[in-house]
C-alpha atoms as a PDB file:
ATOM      1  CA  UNK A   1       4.228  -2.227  -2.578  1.00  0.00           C
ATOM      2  CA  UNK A   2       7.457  -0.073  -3.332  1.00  0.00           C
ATOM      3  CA  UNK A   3      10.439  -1.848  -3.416  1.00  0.00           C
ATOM      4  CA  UNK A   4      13.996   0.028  -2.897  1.00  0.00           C
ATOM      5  CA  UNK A   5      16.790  -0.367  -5.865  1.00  0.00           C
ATOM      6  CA  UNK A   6      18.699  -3.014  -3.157  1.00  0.00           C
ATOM      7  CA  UNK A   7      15.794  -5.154  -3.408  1.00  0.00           C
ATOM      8  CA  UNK A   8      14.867  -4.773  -6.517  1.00  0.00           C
ATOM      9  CA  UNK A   9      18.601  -5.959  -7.659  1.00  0.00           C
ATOM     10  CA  UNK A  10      18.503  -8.330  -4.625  1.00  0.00           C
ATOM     11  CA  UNK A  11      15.750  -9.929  -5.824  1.00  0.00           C
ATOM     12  CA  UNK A  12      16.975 -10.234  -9.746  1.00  0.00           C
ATOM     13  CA  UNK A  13      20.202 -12.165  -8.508  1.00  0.00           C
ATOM     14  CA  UNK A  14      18.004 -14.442  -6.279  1.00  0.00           C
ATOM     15  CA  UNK A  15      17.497 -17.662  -7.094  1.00  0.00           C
ATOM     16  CA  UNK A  16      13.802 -18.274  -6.632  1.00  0.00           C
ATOM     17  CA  UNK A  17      13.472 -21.631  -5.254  1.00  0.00           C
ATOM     18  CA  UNK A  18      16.613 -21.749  -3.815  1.00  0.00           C
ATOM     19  CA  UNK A  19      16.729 -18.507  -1.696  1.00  0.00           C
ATOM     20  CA  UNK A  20      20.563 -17.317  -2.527  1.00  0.00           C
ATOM     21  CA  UNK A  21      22.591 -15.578  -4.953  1.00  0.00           C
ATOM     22  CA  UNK A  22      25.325 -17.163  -7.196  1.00  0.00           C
ATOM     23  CA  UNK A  23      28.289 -18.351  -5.554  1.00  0.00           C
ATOM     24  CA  UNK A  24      30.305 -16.876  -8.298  1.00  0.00           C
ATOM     25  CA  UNK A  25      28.901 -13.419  -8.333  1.00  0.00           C
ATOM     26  CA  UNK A  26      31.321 -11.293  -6.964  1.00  0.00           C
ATOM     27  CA  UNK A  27      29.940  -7.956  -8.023  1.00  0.00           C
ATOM     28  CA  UNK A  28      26.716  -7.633  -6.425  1.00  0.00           C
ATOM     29  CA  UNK A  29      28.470  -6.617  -3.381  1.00  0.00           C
ATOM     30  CA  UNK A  30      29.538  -3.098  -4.596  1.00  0.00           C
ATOM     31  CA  UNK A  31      26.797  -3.032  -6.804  1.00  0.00           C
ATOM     32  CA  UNK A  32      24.286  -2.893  -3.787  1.00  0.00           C
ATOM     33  CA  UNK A  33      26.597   0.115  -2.097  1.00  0.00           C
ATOM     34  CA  UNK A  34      25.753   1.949  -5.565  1.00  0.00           C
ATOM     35  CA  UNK A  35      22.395   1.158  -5.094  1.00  0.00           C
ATOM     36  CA  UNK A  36      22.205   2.910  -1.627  1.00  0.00           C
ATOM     37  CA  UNK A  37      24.121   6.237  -3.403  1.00  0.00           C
ATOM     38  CA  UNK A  38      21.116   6.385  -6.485  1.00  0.00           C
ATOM     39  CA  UNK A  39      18.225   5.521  -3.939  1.00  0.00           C
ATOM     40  CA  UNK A  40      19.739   8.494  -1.117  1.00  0.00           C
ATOM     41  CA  UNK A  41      20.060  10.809  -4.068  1.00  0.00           C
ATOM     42  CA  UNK A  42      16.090   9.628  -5.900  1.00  0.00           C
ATOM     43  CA  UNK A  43      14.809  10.631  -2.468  1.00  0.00           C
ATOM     44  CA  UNK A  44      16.706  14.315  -2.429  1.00  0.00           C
ATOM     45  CA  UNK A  45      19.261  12.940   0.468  1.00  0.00           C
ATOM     46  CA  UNK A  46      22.337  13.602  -1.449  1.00  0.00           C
ATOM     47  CA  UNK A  47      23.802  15.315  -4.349  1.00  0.00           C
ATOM     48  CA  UNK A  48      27.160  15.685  -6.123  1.00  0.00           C
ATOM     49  CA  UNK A  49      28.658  18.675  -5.305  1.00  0.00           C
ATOM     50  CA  UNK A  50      28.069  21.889  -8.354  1.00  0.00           C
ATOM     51  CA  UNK A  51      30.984  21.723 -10.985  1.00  0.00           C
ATOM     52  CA  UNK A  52      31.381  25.746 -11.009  1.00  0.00           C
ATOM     53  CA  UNK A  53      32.501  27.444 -13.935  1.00  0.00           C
ATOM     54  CA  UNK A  54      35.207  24.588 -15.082  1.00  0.00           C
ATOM     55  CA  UNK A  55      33.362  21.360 -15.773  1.00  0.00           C
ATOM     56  CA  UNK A  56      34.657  18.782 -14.084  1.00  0.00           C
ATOM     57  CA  UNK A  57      34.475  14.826 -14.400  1.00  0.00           C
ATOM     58  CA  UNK A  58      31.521  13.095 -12.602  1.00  0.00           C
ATOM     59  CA  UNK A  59      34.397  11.271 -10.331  1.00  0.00           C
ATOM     60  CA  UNK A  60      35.846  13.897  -9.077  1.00  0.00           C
ATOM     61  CA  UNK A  61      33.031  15.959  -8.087  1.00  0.00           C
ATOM     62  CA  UNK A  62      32.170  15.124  -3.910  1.00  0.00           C
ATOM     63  CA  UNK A  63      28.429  13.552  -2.622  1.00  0.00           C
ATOM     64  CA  UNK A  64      27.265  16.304  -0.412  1.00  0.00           C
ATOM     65  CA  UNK A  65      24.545  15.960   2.401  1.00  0.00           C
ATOM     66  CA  UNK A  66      22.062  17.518   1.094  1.00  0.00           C
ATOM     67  CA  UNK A  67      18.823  16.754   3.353  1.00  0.00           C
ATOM     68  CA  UNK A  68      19.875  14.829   6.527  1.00  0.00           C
ATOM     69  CA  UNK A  69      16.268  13.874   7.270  1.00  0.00           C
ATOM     70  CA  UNK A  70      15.862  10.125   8.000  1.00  0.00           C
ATOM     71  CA  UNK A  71      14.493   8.073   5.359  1.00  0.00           C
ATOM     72  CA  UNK A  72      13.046   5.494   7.771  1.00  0.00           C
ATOM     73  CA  UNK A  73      15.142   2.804   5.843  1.00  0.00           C
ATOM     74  CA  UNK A  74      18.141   1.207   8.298  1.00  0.00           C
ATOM     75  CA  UNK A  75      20.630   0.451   5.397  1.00  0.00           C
ATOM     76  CA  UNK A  76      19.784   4.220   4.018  1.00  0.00           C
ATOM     77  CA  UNK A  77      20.095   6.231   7.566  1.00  0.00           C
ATOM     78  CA  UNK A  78      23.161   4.100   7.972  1.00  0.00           C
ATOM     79  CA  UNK A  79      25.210   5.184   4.580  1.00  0.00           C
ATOM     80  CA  UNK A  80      23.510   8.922   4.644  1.00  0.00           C
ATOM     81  CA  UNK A  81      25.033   9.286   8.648  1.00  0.00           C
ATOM     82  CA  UNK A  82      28.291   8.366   7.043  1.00  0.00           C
ATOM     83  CA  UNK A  83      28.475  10.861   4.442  1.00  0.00           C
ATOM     84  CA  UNK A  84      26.687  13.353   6.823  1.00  0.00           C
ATOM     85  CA  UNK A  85      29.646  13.322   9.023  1.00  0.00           C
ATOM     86  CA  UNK A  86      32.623  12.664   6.371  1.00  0.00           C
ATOM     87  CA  UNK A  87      34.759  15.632   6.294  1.00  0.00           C
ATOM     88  CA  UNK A  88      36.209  15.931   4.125  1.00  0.00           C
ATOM     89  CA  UNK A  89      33.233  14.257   1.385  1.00  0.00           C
ATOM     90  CA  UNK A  90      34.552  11.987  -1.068  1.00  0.00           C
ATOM     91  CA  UNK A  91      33.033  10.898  -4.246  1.00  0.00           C
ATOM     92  CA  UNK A  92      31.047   8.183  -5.652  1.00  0.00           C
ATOM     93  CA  UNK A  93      33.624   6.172  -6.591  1.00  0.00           C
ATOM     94  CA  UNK A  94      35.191   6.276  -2.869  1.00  0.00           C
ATOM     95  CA  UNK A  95      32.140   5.351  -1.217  1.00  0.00           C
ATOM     96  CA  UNK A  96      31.050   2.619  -2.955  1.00  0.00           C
ATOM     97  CA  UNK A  97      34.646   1.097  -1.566  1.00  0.00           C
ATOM     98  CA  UNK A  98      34.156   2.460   1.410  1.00  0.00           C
ATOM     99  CA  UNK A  99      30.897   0.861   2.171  1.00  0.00           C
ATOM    100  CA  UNK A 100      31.656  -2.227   0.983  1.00  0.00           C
ATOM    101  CA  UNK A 101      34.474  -2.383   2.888  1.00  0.00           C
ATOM    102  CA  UNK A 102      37.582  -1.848   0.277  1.00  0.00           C
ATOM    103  CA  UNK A 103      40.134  -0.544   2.262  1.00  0.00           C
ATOM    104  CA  UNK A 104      43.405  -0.748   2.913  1.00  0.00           C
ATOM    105  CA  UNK A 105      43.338   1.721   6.261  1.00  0.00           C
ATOM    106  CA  UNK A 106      41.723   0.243   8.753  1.00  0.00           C
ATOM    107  CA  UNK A 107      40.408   3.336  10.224  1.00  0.00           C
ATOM    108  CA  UNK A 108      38.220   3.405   6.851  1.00  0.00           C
ATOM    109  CA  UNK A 109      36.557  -0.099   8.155  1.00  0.00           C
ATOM    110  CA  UNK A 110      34.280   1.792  10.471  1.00  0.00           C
ATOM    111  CA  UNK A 111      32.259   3.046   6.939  1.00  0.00           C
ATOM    112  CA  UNK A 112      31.848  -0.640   5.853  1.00  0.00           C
ATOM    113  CA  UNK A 113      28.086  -1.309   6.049  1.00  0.00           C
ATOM    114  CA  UNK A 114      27.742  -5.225   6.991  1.00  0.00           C
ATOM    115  CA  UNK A 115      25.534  -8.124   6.158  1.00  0.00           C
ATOM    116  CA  UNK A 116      23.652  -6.172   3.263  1.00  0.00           C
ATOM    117  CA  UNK A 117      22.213  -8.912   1.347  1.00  0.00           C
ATOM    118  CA  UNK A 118      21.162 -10.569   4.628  1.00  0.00           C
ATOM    119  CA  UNK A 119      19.662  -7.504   5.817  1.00  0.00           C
ATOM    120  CA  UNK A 120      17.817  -6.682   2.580  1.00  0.00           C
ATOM    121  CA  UNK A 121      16.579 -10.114   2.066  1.00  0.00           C
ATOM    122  CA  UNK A 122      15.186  -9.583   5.497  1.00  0.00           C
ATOM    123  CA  UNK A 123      13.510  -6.400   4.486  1.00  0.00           C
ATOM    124  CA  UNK A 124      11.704  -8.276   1.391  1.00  0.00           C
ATOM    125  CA  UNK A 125      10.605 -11.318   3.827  1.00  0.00           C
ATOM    126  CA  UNK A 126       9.076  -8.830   5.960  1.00  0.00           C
ATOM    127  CA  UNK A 127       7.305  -7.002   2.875  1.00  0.00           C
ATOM    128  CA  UNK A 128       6.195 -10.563   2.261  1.00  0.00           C
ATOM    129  CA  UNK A 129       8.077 -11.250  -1.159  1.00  0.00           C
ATOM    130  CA  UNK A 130      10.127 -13.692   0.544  1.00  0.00           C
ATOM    131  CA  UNK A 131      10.291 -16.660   3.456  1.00  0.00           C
ATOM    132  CA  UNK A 132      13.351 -17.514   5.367  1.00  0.00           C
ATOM    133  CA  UNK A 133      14.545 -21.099   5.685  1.00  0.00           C
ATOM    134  CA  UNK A 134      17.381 -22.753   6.934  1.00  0.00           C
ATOM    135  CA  UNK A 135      19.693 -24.857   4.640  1.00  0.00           C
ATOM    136  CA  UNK A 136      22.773 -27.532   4.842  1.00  0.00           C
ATOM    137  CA  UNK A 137      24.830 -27.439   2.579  1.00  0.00           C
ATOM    138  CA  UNK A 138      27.262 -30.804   4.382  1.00  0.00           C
ATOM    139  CA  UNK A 139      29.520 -28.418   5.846  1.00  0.00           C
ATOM    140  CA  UNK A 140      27.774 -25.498   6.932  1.00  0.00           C
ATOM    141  CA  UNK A 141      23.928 -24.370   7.261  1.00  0.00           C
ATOM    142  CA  UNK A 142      23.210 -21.309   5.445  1.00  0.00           C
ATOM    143  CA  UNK A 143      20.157 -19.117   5.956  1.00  0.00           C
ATOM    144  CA  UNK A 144      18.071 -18.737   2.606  1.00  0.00           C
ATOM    145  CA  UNK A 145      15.362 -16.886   1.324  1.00  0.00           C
ATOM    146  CA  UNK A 146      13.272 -18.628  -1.174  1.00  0.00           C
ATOM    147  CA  UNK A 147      10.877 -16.395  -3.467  1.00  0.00           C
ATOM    148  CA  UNK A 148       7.541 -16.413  -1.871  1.00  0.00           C
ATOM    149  CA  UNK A 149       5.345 -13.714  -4.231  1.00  0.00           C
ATOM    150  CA  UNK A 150       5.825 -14.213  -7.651  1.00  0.00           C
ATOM    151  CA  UNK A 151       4.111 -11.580  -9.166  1.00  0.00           C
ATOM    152  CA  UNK A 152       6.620  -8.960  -7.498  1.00  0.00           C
ATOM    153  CA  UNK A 153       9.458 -10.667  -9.185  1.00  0.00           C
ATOM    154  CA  UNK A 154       7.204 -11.135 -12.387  1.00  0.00           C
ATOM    155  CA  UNK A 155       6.389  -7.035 -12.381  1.00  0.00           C
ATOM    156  CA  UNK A 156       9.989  -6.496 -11.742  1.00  0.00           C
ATOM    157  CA  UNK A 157      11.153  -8.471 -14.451  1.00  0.00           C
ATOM    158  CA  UNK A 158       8.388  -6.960 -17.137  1.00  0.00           C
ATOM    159  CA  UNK A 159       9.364  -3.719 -16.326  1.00  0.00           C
ATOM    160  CA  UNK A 160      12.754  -4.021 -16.828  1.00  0.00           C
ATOM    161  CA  UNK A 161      11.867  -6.232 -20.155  1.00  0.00           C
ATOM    162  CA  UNK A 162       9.751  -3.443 -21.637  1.00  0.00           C
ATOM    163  CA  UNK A 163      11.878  -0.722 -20.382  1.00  0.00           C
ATOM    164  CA  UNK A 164      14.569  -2.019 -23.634  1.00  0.00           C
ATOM    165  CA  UNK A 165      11.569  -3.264 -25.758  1.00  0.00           C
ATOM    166  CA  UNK A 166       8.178  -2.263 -25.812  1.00  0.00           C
ATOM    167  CA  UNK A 167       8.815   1.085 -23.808  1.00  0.00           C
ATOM    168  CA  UNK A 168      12.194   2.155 -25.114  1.00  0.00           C
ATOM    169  CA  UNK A 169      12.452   5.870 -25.756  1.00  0.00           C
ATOM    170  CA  UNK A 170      16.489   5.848 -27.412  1.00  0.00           C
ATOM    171  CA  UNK A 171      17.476   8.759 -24.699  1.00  0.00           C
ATOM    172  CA  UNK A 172      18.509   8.161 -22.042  1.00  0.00           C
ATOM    173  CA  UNK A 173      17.325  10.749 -19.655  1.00  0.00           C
ATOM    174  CA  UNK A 174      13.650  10.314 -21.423  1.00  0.00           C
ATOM    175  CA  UNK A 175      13.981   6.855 -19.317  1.00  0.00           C
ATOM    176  CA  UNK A 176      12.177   6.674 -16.127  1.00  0.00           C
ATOM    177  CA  UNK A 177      15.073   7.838 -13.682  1.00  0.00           C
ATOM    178  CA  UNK A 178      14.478   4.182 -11.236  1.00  0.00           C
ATOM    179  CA  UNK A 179      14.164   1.972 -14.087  1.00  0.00           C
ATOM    180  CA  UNK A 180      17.617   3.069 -16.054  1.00  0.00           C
ATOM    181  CA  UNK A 181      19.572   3.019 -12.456  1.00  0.00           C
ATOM    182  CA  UNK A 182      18.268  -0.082 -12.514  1.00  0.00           C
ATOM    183  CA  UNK A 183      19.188  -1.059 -15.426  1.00  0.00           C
ATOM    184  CA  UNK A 184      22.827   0.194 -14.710  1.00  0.00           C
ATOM    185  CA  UNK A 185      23.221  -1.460 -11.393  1.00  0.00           C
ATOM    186  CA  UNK A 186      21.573  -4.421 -12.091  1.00  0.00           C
ATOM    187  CA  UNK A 187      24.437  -5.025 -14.732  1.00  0.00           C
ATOM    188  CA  UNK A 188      26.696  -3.477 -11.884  1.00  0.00           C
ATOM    189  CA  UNK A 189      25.722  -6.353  -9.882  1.00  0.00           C
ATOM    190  CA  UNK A 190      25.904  -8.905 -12.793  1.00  0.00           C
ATOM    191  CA  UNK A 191      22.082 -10.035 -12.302  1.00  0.00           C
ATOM    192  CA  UNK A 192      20.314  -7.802 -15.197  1.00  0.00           C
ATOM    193  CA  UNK A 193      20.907 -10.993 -17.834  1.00  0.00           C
ATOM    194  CA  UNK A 194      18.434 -12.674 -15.254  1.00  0.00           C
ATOM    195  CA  UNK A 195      16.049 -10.510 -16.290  1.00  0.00           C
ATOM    196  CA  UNK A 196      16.038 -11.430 -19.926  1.00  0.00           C
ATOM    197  CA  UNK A 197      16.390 -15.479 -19.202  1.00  0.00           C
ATOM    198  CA  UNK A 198      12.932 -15.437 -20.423  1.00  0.00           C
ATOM    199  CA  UNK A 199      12.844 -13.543 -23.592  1.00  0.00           C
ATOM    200  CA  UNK A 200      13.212 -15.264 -27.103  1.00  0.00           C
ATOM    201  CA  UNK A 201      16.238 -15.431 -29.254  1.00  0.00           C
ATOM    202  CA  UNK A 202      15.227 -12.538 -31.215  1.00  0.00           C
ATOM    203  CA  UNK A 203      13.700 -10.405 -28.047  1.00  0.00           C
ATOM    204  CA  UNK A 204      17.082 -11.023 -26.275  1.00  0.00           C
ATOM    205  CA  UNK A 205      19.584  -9.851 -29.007  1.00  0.00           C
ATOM    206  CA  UNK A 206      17.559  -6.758 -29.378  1.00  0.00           C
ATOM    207  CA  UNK A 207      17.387  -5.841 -25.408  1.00  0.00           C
ATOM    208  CA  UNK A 208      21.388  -6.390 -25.010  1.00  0.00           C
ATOM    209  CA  UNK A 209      21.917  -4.475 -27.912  1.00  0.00           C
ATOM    210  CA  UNK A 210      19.833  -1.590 -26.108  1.00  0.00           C
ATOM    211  CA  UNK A 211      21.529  -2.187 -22.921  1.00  0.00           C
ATOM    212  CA  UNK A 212      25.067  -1.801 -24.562  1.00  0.00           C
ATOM    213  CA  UNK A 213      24.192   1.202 -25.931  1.00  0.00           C
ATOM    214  CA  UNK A 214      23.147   2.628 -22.916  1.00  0.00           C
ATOM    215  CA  UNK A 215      26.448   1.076 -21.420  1.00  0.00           C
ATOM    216  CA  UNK A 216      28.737   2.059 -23.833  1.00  0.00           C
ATOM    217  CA  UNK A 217      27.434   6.208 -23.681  1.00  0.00           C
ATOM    218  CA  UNK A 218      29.483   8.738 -22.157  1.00  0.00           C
ATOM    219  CA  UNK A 219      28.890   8.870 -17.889  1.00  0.00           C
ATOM    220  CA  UNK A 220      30.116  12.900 -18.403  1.00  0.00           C
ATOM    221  CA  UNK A 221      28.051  13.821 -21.275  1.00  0.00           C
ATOM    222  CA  UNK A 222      24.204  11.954 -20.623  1.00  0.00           C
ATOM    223  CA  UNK A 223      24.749  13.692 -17.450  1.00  0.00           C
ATOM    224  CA  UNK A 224      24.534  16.867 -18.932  1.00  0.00           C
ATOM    225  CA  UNK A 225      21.280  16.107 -20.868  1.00  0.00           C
ATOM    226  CA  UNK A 226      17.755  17.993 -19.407  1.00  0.00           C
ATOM    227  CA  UNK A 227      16.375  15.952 -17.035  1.00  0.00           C
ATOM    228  CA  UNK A 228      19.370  13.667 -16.204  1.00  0.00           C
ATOM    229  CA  UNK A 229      20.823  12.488 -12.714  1.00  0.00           C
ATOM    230  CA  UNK A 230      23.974  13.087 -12.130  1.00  0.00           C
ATOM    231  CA  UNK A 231      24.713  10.746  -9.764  1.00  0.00           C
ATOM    232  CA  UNK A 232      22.837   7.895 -11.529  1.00  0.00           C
ATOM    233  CA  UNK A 233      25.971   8.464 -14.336  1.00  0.00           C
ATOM    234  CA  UNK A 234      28.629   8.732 -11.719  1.00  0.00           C
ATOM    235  CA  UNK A 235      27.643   5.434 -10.436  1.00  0.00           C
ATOM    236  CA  UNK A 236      27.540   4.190 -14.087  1.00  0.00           C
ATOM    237  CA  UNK A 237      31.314   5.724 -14.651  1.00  0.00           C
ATOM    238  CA  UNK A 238      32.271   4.031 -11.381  1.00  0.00           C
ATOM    239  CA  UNK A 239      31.769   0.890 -12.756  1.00  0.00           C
ATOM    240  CA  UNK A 240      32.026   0.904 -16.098  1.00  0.00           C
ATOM    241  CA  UNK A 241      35.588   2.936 -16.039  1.00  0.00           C
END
């Protein structure tokens, strides 16, 4: 069972028993927009436009359409019809506002994708990973979505575990392109620390020191590396700027 990068970091901030994600995260929001940018652009939907002869900063280079075939994925078609028929593009930076909804002109609003973390919790329900419930919370009911297959969120979670420990390779674009976007957006989102709630002392010290090195690189220059995805740094320079 393949899960996208929105579930994947959907299901890393969800609390297993309880079905929702921290009241207090308020960066998993965006996060999930940047998500939809690196998963359009793993599937060959998207690019950043070429820098030319002057090399210019991943943040000011434009996402360009690059294959408007549907991906069969609603949230997907929905941000790649967007950026299909924005003239003029914009760059990462822009859209990951603009999807979320970070405007101040309300003729921007109309790029907003809504209900994301409803919509991809619904997604995982249906792949069966989770069950939807209904909880009250005294003043309001909420819908939830309680962790029903533990051994996606335990594969998940090893992966990204090994991915700074067992498996690390100490270059970046020698990493598995999925697993270091997800690495990046998961600490986007402020959920990758969920990852490691299960490692010891020593384990943990030595997988955020990994993760801060990746962090702390240059967006502009790991992009240039063989191999690398552009895109997957211009998200990361996004956020980390």
């Amino acid at each position: 069972m393949k899960l996208t990068l929105m579930e994947e970091v959907l299901l890393l901030g969800l609390k297993d028993r309880e079905g929702y994600t921290s009241f207090w995260n308020d960066c998993i929001s965006s996060g999930l927009r940047g998500c939809m940018l690196v998963e359009l652009a793993l599937r060959g939907r998207i690019e950043l436009e070429k820098t030319g002869m002057r090399r210019r900063g991943l943040l000011s280079r434009k996402v360009i359409c690059k294959n408007a075939t549907p991906t069969g994925d609603v949230l997907l078609d929905e941000a790649l019809k967007h950026i299909k028929e924005t003239s003029p593009p914009d760059n990462v930076q822009s859209w990951i506002e603009l999807l979320s909804g970070e405007t101040w002109n309300p003729l921007n609003l109309r790029y907003q994708i809504r209900n994301v973390r409803e919509r991809i919790a619904k997604n995982l329900a249906e792949k069966g990973v989770l069950t939807t419930e209904k909880q009250n919370f005294v003043l309001f009911d909420m819908t939830t979505h309680p962790l029903t297959d533990t051994t996606a969120k335990q594969r998940l979670v090893k992966r990204v575990q090994e991915s700074v420990l067992s498996r690390w390779v100490n270059e970046s674009n020698r990493m598995d392109r999925r697993t270091l976007a997800l690495i990046v957006l998961a600490h986007a989102s402020d959920v990758l620390e969920n990852a490691f709630a299960s490692l010891q002392d020593e384990e943990y010290d030595l997988a955020m020191k990994r993760v801060r090195e990746l962090l702390d690189a240059d967006p502009d220059v790991e992009a240039q590396k063989p191999g690398a995805s552009d895109i997957i740094w211009a998200v990361a320079s996004a956020f980390l700027k």
